[in-house]
Protein backbone atom coordinates (compact mmCIF):
# COMPACT_ATOMS: atom_id res chain seq x y z
CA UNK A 1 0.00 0.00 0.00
CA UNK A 2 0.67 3.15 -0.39
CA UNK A 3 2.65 5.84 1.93
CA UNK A 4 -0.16 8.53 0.92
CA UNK A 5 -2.88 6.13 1.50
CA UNK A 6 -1.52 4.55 5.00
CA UNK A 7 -1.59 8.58 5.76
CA UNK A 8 -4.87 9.46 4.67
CA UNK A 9 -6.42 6.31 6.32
CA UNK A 10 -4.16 6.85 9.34
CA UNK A 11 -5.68 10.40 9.75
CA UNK A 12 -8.91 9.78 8.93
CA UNK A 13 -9.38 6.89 11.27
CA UNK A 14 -8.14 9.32 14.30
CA UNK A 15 -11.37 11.39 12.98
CA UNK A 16 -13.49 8.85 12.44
CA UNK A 17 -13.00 7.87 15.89
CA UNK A 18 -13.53 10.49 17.78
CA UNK A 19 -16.39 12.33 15.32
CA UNK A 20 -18.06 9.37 14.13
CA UNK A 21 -17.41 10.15 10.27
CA UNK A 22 -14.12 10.61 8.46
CA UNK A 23 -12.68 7.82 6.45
CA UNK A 24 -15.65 7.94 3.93
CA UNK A 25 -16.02 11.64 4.26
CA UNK A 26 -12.65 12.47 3.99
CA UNK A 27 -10.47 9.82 2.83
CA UNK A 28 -12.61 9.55 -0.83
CA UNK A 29 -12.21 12.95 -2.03
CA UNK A 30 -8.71 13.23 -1.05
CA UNK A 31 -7.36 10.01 -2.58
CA UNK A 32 -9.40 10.85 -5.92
CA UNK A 33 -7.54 14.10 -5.68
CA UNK A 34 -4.46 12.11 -5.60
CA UNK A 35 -5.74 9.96 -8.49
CA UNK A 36 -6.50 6.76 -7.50
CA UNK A 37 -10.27 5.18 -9.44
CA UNK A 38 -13.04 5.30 -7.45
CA UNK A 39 -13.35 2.05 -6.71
CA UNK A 40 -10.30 1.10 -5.68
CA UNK A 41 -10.89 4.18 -3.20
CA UNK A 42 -13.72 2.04 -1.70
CA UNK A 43 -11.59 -1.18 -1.78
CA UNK A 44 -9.81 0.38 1.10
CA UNK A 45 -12.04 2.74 2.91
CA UNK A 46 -15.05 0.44 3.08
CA UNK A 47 -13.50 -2.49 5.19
CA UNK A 48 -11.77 0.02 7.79
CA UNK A 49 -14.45 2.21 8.05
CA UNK A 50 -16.99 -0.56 8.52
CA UNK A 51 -14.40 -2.29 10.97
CA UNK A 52 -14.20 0.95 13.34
CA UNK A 53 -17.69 1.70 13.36
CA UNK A 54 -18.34 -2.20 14.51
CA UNK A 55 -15.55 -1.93 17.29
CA UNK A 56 -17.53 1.11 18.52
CA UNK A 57 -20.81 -0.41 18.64
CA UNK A 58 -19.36 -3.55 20.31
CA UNK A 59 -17.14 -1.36 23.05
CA UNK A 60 -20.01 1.24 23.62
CA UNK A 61 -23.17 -0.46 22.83
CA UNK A 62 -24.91 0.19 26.44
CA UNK A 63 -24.77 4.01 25.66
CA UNK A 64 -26.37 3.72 22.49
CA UNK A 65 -30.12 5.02 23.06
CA UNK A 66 -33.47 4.38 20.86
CA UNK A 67 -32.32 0.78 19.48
CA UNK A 68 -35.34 -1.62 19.43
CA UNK A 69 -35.54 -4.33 21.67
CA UNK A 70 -34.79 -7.13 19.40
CA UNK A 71 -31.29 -5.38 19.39
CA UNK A 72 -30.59 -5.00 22.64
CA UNK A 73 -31.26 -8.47 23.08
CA UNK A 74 -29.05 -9.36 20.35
CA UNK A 75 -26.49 -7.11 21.67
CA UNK A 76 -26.64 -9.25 25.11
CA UNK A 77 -23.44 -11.26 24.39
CA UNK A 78 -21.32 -8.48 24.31
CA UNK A 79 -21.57 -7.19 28.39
């Protein structure tokens, strides 16, 4: 992979993070700036953005308010 696409994931991850959006809303404009196709830009943003977004549900899913009950049933295994 790429140095300026380790960066621009690295960054935007640290964003994502702590805002709740930034690989996706971030990290696609800039790499098609830098030239790379579109979907090679989702190749790599999907995956990591999907993968911090699930490690946030899982680590702070008892502070999540207005999820139906079937969810927070299925979310049981995680306490």
């Amino acid at each position: 992979m790429a140095a300026d696409i380790m960066l621009i994931v690295a960054v935007t991850s640290v964003i994502q993070s702590l805002f709740g959006a930034g690989i996706l809303l971030f990290g696609t404009p800039l790499l098609l700036l830098f030239g790379y196709e579109f979907i090679d830009v989702l190749i790599v943003l999907l995956p990591i953005s999907l993968a911090i977004n699930l490690l946030q549900i899982i680590q702070h899913h008892a502070h999540i308010e207005g999820l139906p009950r079937e969810s927070r049933i299925s979310l049981a295994w995680m306490d």
